[in-house]
N, C-alpha and C. Protein backbone atom coordinates (compact mmCIF):
# COMPACT_ATOMS: atom_id res chain seq x y z
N UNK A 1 241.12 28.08 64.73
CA UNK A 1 241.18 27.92 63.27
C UNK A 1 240.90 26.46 62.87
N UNK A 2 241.72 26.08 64.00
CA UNK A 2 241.86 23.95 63.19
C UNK A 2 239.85 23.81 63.36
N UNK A 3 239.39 24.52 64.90
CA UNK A 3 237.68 24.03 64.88
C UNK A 3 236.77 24.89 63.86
N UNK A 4 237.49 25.53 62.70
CA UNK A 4 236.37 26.38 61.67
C UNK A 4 236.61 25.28 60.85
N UNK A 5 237.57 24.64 60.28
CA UNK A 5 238.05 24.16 59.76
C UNK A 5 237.13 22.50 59.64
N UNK A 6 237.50 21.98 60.38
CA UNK A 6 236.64 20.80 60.91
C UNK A 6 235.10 20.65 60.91
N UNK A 7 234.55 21.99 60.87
CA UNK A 7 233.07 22.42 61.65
C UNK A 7 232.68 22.52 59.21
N UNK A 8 233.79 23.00 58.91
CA UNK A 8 233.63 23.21 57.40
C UNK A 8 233.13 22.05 56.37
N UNK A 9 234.46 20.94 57.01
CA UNK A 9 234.45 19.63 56.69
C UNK A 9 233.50 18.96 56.88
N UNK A 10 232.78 18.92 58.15
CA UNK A 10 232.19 18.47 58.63
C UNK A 10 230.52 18.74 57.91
N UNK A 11 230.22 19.87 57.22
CA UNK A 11 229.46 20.27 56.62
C UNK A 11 229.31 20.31 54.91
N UNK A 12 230.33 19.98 54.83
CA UNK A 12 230.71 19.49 53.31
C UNK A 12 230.15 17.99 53.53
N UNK A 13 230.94 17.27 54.36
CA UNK A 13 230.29 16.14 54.57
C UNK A 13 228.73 15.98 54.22
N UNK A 14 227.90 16.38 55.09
CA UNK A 14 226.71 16.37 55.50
C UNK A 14 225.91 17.07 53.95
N UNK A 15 226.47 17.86 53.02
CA UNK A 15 226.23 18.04 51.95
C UNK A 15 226.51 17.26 51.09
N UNK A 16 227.37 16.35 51.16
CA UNK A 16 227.67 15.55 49.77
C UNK A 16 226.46 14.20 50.55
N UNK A 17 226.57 13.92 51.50
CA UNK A 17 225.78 12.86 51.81
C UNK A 17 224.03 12.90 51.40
N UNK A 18 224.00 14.26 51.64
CA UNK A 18 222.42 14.60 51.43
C UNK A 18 221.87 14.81 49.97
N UNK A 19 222.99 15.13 49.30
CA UNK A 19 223.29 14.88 47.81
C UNK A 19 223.12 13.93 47.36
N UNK A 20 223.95 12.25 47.69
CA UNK A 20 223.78 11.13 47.34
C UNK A 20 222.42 10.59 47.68
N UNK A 21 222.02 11.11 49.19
CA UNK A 21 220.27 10.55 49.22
C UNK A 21 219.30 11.22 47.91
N UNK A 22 219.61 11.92 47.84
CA UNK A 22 218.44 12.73 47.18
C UNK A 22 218.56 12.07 45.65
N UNK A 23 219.79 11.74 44.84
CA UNK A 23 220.07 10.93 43.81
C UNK A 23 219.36 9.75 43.97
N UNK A 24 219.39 9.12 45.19
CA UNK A 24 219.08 7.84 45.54
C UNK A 24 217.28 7.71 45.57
N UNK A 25 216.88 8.23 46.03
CA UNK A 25 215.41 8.68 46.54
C UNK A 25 214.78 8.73 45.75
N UNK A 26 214.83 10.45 44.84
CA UNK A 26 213.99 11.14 44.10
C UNK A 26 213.85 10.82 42.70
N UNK A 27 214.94 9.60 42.28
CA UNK A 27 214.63 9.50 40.78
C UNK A 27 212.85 8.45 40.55
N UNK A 28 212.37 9.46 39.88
CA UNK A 28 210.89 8.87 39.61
C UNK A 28 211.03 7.68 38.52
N UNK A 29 210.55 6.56 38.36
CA UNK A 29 210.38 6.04 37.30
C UNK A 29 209.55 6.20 36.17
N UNK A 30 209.99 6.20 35.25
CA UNK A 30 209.08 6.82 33.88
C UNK A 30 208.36 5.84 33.38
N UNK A 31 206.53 6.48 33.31
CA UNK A 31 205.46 5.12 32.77
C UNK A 31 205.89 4.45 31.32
N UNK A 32 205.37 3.47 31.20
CA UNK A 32 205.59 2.56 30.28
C UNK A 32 204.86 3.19 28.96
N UNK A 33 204.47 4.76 28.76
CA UNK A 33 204.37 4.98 27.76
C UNK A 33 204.75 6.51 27.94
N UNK A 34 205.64 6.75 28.76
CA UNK A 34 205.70 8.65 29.33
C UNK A 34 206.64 9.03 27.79
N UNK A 35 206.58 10.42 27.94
CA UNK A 35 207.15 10.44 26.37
C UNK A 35 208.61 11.08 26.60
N UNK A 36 209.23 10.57 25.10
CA UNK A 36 210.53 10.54 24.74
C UNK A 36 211.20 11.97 24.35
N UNK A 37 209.72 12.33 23.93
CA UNK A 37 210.55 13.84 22.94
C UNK A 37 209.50 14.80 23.27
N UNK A 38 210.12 16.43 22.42
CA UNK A 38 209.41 17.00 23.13
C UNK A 38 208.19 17.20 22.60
N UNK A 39 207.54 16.77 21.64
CA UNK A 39 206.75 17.14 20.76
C UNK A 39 205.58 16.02 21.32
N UNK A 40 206.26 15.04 21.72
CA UNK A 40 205.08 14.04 22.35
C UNK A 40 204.57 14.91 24.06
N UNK A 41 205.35 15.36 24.66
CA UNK A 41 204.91 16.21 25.66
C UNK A 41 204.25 17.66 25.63
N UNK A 42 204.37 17.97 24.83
CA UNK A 42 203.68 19.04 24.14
C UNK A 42 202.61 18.43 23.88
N UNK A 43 202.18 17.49 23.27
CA UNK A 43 200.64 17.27 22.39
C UNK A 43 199.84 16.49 23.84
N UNK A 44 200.86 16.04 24.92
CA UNK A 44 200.38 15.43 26.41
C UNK A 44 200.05 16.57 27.43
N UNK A 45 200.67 17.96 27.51
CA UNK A 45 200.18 18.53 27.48
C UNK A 45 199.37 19.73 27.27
N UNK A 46 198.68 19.36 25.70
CA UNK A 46 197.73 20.14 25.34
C UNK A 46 196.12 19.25 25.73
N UNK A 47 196.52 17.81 25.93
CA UNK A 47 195.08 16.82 26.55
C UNK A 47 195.26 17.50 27.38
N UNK A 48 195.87 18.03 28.41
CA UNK A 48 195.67 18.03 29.84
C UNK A 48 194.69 19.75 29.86
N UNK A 49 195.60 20.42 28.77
CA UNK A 49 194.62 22.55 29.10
C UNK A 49 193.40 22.01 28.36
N UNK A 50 193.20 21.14 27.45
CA UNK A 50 192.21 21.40 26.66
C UNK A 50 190.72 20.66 27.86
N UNK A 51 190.81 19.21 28.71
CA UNK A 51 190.26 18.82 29.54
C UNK A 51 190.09 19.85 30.55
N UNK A 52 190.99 20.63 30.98
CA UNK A 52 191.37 21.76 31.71
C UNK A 52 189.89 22.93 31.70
N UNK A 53 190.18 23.30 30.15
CA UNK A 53 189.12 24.24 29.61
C UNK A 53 187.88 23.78 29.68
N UNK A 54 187.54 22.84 29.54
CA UNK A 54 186.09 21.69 29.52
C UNK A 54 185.93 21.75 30.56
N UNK A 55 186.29 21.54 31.62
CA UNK A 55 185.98 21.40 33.09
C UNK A 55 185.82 22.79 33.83
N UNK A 56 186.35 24.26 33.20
CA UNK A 56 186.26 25.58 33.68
C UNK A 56 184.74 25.08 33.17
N UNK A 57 184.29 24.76 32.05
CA UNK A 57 183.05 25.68 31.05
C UNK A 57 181.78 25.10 32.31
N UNK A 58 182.03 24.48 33.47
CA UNK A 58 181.20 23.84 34.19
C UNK A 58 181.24 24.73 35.66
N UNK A 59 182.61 24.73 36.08
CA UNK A 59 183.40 25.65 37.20
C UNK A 59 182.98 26.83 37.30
N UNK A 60 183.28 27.74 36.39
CA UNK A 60 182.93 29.06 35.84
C UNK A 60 181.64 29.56 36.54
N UNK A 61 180.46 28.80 35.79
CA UNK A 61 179.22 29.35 36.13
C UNK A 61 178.56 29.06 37.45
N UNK A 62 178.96 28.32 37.91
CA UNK A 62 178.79 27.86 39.93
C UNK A 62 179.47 29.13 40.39
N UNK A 63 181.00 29.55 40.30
CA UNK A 63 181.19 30.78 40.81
C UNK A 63 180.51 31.93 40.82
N UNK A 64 180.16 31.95 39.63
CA UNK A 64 179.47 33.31 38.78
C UNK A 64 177.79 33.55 39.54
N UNK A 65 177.13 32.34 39.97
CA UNK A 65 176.31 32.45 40.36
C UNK A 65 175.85 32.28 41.72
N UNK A 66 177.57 32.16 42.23
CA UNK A 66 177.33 32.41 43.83
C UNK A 66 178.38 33.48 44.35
N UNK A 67 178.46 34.65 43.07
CA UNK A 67 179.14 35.58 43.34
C UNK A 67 177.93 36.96 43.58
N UNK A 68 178.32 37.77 44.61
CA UNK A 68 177.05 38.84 44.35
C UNK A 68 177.65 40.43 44.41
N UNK A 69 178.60 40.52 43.78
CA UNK A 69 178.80 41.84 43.24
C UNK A 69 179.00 41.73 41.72
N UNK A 70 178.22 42.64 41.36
CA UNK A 70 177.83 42.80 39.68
C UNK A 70 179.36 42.84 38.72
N UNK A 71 180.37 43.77 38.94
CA UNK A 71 181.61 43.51 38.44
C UNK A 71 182.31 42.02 38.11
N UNK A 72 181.99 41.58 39.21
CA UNK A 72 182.76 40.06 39.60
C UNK A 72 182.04 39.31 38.37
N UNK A 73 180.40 39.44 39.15
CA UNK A 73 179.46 38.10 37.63
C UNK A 73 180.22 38.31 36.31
N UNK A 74 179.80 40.21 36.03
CA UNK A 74 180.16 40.36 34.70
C UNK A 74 181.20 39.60 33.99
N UNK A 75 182.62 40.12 34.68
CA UNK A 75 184.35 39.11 34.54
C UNK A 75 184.09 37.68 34.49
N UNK A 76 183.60 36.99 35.62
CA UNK A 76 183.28 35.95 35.27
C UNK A 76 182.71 34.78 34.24
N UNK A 77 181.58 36.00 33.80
CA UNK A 77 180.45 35.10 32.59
C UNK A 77 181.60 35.92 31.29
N UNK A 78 182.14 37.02 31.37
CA UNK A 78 182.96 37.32 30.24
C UNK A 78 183.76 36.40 29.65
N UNK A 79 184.50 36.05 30.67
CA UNK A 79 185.39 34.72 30.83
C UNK A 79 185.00 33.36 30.42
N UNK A 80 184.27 32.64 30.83
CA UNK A 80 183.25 31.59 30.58
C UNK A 80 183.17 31.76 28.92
N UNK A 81 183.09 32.98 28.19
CA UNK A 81 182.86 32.67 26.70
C UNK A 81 184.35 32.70 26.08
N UNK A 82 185.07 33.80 26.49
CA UNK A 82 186.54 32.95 26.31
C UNK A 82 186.57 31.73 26.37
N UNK A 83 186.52 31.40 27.66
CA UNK A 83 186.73 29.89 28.00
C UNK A 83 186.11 28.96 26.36
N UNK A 84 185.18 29.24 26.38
CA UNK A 84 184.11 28.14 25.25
C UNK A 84 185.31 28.92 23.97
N UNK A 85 185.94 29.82 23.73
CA UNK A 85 186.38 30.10 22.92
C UNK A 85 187.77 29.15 22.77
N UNK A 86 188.32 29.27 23.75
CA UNK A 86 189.97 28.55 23.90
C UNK A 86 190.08 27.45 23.94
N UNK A 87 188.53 26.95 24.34
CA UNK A 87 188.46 24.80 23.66
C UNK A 87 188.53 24.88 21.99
N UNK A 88 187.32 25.70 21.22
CA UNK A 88 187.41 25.77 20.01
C UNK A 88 189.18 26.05 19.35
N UNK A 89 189.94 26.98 19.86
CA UNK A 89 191.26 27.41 19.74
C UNK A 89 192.19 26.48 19.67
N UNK A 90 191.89 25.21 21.18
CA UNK A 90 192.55 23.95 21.24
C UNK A 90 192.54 23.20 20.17
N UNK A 91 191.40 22.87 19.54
CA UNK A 91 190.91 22.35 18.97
C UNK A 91 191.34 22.34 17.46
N UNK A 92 191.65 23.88 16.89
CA UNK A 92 192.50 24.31 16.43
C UNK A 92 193.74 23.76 15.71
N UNK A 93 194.54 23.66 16.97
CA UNK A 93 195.80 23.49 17.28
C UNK A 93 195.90 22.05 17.66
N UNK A 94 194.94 21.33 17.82
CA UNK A 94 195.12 19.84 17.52
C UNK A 94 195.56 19.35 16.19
N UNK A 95 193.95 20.59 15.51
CA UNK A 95 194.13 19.90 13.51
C UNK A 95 195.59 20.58 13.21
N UNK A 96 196.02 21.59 13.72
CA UNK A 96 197.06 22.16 12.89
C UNK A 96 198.69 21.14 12.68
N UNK A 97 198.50 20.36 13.74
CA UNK A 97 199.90 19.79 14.37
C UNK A 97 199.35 18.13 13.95
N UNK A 98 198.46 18.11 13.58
CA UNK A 98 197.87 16.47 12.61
C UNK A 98 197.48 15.45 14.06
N UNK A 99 197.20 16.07 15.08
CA UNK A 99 196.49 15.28 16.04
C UNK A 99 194.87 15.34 16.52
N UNK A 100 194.33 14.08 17.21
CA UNK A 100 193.37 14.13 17.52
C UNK A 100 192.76 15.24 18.18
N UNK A 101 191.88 16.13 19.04
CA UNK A 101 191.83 16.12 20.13
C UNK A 101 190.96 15.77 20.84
N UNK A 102 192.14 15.76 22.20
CA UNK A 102 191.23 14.34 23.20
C UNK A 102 191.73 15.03 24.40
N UNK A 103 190.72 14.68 25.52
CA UNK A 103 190.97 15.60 26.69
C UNK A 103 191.74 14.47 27.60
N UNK A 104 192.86 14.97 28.42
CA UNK A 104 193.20 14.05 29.22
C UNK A 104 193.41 14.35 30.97
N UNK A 105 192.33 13.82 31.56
CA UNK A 105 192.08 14.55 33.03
C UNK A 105 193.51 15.26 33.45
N UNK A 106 193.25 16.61 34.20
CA UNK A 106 194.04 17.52 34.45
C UNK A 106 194.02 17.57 35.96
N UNK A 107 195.00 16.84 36.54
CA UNK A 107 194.58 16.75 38.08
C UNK A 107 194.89 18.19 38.58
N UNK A 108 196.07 18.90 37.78
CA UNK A 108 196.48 20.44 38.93
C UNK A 108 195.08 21.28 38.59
N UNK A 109 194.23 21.25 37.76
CA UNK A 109 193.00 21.76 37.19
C UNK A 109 191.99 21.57 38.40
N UNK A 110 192.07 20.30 38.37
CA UNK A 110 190.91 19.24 39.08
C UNK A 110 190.80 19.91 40.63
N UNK A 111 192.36 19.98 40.96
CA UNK A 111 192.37 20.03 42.70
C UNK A 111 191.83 21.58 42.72
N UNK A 112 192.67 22.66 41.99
CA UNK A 112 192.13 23.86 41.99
C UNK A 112 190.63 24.62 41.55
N UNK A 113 189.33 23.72 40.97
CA UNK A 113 188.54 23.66 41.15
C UNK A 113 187.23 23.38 42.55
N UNK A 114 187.87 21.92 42.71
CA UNK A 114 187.79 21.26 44.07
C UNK A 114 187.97 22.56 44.97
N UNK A 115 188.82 22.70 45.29
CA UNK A 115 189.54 24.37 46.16
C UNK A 115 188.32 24.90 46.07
N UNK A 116 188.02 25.76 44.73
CA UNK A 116 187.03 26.79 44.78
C UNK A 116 185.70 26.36 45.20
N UNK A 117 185.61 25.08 45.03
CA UNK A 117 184.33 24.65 45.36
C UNK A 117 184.07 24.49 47.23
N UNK A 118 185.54 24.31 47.80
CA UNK A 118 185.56 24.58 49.19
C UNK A 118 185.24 25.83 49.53
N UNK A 119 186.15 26.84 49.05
CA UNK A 119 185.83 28.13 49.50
C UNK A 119 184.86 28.55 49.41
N UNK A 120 183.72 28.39 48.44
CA UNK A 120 182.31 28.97 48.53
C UNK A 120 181.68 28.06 49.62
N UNK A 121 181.66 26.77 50.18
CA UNK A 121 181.19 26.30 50.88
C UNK A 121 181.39 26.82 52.26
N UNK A 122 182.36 27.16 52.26
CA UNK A 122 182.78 28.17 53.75
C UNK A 122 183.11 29.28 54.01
N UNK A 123 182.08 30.29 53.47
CA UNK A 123 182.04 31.43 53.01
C UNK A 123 180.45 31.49 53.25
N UNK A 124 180.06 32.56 54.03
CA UNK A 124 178.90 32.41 53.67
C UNK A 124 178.28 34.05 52.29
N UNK A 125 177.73 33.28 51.90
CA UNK A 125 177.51 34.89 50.40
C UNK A 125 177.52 36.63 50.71
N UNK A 126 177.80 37.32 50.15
CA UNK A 126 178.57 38.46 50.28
C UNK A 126 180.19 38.70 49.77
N UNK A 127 180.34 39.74 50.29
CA UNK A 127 181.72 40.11 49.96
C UNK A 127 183.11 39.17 50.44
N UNK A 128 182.54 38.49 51.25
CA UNK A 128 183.38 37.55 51.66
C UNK A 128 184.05 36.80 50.97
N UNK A 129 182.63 36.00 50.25
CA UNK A 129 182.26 34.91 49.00
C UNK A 129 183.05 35.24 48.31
N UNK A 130 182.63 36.32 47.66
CA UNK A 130 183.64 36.83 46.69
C UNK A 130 184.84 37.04 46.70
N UNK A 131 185.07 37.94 47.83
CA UNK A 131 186.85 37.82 47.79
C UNK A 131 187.35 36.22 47.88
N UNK A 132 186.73 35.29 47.92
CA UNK A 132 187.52 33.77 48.02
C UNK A 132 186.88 33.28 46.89
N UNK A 133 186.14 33.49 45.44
CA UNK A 133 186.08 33.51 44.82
C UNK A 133 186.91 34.06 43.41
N UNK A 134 187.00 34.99 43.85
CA UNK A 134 188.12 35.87 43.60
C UNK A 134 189.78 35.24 43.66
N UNK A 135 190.20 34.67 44.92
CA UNK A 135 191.74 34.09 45.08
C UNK A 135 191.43 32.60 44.58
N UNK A 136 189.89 31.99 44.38
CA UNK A 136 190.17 30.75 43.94
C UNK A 136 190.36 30.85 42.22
N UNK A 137 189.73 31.94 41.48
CA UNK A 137 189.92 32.04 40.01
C UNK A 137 191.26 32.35 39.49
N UNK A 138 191.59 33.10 40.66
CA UNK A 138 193.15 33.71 40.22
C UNK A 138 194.47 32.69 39.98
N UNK A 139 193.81 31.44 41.53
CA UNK A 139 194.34 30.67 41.35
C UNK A 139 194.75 29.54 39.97
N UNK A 140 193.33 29.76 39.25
CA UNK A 140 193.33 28.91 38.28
C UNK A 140 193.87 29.81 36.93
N UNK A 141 194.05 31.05 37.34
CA UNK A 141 194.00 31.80 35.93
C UNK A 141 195.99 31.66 36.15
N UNK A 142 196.69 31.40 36.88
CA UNK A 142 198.04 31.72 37.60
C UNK A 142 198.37 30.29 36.49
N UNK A 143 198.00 29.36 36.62
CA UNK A 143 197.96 27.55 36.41
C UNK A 143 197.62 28.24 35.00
N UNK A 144 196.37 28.56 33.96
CA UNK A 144 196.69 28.78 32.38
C UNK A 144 198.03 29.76 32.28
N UNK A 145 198.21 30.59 32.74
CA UNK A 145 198.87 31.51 32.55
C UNK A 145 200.95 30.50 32.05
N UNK A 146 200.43 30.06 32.98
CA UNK A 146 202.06 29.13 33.20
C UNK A 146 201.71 27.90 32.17
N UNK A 147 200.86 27.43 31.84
CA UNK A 147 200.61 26.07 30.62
C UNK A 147 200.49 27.01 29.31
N UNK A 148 199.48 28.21 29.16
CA UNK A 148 199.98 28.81 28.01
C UNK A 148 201.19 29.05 27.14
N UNK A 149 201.63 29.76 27.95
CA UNK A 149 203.08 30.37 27.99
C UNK A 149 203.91 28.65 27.95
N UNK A 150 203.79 27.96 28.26
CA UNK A 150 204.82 26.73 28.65
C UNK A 150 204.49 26.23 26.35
N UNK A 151 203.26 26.28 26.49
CA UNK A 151 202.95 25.24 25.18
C UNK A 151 203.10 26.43 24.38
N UNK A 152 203.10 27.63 24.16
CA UNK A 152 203.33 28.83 23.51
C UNK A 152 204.78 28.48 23.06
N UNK A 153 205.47 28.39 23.67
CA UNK A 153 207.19 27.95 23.55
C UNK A 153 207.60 26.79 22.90
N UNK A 154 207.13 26.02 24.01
CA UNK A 154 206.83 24.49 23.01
C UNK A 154 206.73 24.61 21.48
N UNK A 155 205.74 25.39 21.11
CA UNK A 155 205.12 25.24 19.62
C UNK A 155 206.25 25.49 19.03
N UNK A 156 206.72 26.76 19.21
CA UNK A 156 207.72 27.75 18.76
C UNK A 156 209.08 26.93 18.43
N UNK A 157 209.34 26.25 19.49
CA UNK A 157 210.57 25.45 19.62
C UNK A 157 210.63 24.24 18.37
N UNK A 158 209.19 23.40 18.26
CA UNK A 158 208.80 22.31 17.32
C UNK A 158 208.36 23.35 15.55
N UNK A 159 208.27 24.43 15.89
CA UNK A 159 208.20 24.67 14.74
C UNK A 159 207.11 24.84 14.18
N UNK A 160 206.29 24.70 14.86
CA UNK A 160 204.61 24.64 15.08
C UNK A 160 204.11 26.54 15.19
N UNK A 161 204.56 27.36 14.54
CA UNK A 161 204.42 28.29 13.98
C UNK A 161 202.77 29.47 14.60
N UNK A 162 201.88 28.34 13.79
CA UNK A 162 200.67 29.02 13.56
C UNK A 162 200.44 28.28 15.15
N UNK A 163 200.06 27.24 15.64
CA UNK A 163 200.03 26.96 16.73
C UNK A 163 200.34 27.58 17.91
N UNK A 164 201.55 27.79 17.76
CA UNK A 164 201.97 29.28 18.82
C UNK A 164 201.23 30.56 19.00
N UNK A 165 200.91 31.10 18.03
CA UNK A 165 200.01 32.45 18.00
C UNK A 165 198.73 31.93 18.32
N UNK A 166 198.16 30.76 17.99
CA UNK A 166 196.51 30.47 18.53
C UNK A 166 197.05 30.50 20.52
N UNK A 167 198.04 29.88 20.45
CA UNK A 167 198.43 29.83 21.99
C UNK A 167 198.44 30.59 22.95
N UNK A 168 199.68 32.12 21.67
CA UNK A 168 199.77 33.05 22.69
C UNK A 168 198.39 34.03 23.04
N UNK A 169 196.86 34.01 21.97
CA UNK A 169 195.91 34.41 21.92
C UNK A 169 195.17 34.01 23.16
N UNK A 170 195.31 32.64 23.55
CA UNK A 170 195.02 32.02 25.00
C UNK A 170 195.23 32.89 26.43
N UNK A 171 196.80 33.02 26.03
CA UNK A 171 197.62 33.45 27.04
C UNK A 171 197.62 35.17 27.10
N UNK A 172 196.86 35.81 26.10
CA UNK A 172 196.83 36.99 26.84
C UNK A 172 195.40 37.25 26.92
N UNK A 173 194.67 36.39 27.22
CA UNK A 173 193.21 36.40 27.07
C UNK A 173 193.31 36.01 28.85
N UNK A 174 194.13 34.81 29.31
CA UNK A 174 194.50 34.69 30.53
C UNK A 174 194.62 35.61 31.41
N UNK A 175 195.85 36.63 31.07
CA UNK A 175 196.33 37.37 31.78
C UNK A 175 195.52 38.50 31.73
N UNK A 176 194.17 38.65 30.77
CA UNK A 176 193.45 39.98 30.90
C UNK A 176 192.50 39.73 32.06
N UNK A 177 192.37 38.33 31.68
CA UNK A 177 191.43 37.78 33.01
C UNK A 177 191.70 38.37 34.05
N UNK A 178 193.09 37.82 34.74
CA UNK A 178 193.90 37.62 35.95
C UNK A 178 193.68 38.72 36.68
N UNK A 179 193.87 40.13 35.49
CA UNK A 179 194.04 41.94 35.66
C UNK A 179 192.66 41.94 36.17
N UNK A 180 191.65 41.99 35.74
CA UNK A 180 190.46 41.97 36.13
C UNK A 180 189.81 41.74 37.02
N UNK A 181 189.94 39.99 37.86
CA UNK A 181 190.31 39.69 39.03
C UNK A 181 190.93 41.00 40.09
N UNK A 182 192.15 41.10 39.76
CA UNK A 182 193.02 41.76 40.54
C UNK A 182 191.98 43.21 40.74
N UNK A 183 191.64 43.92 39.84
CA UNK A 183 191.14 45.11 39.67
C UNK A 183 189.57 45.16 40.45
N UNK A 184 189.06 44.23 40.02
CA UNK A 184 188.00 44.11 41.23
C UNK A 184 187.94 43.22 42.93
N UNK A 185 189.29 42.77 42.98
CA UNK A 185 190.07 43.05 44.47
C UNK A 185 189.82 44.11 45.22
N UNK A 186 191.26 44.99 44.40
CA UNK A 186 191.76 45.53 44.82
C UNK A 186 191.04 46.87 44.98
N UNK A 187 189.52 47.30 43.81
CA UNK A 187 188.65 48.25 43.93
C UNK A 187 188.04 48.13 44.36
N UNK A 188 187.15 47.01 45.00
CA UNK A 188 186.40 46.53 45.21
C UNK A 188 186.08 45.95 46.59
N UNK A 189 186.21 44.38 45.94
CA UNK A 189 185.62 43.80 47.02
C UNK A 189 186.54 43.28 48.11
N UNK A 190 187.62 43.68 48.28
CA UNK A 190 188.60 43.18 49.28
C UNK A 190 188.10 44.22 50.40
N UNK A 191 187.58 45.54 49.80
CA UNK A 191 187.41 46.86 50.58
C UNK A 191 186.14 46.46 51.65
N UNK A 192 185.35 45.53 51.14
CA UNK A 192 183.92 45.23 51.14
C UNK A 192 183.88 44.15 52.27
N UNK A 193 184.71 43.42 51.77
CA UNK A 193 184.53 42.13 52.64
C UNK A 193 185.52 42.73 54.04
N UNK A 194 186.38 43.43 54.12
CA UNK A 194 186.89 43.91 55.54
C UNK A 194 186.27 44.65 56.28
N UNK A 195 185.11 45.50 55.35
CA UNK A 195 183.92 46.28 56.40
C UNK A 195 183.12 44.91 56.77
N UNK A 196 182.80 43.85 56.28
CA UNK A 196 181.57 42.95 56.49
C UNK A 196 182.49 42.31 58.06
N UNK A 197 184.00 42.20 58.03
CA UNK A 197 184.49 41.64 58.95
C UNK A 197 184.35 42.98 60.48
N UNK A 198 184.42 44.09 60.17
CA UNK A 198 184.17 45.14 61.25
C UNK A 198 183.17 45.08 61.74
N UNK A 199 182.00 44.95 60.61
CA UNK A 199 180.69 44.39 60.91
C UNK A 199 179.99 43.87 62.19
N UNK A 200 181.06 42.61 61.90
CA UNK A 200 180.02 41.19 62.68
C UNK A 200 181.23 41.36 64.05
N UNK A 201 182.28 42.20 64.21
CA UNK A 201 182.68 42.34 65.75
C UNK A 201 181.72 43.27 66.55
């Protein structure tokens, strides 16, 4: 009993200590202009989806045209005019809330582009392509899906009314995407690219 006891303590210990590192460690320092409230992080990040969206309207059509099942292009270039739609939308929702808009590089955007631009490079075209075409869009549609919905709330919270509904218009324009994706997976080309792998054994 006295060694459960001890072995308890002893682990409480080792928890409060790892506690105080992590206090000690992880506090980030805040930039000399990071914002105070929430309304300044909200409008910080709407630079970041709206640069976000600008940088798909480029992304988009490299996939689309090194995709080669007809379903996939279609979703894709469908998307792409959304896309050109949800900058105009941003844009929107800049004038509505009395701000500029101004794009402000989107690194989680940036890297998950980058990504897709790997996966087609090591892929060679076919069903393959596609299915990693496919997990790299989803990837990016996962990332609006969660900033929609994040600045959808935001608005709501600031009071920003009409802003919210241009938002949530984003966000289920996202998630029809996402379905679509998924649907030509899961009908499709996931089926496609595992015969191409039976294939080449």
């Amino acid at each position: 009993m006295k060694n459960t006891t001890s072995t308890k303590e002893n682990a409480d210990k080792r928890t409060e200590t790892l506690k105080a590192a992590i206090e000690r460690k992880h506090i980030i320092e805040a930039k000399s202009d990071a914002a105070e409230k929430l309304r300044e992080l909200f409008v910080d990040s709407l630079k970041d989806i709206y640069w976000a969206e600008k940088a798909l309207t480029k992304a988009i059509p490299k996939m689309a045209k090194n995709a080669s099942t007809p379903k996939l292009v279609d979703g894709l270039t469908h998307h792409l005019v959304e896309t050109e739609g949800q900058i105009a939308r941003l844009e929107k929702v800049f004038s509505l809330i009395g701000e500029k808009a101004v794009a402000k590089k989107c690194d989680a955007m940036d890297g998950l582009i980058e990504e897709g631009k790997s996966i087609m490079e090591e892929t060679e075209e076919g069903p393959v392509r596609d299915a990693g075409i496919i997990a790299a869009a989803q990837k990016i549609e996962h990332y609006e899906i969660a900033s929609y919905g994040t600045l959808a709330a935001w608005a709501k919270a600031l009071g920003e009314n009409d802003a919210a509904a241009l938002l949530v218009e984003s966000l289920l324009e996202e998630k029809n995407a996402d379905e679509t994706l998924t649907d030509a997976a899961y009908h499709d080309i996931n089926a496609k690219a595992k015969t191409a792998d039976k294939a080449s054994k």
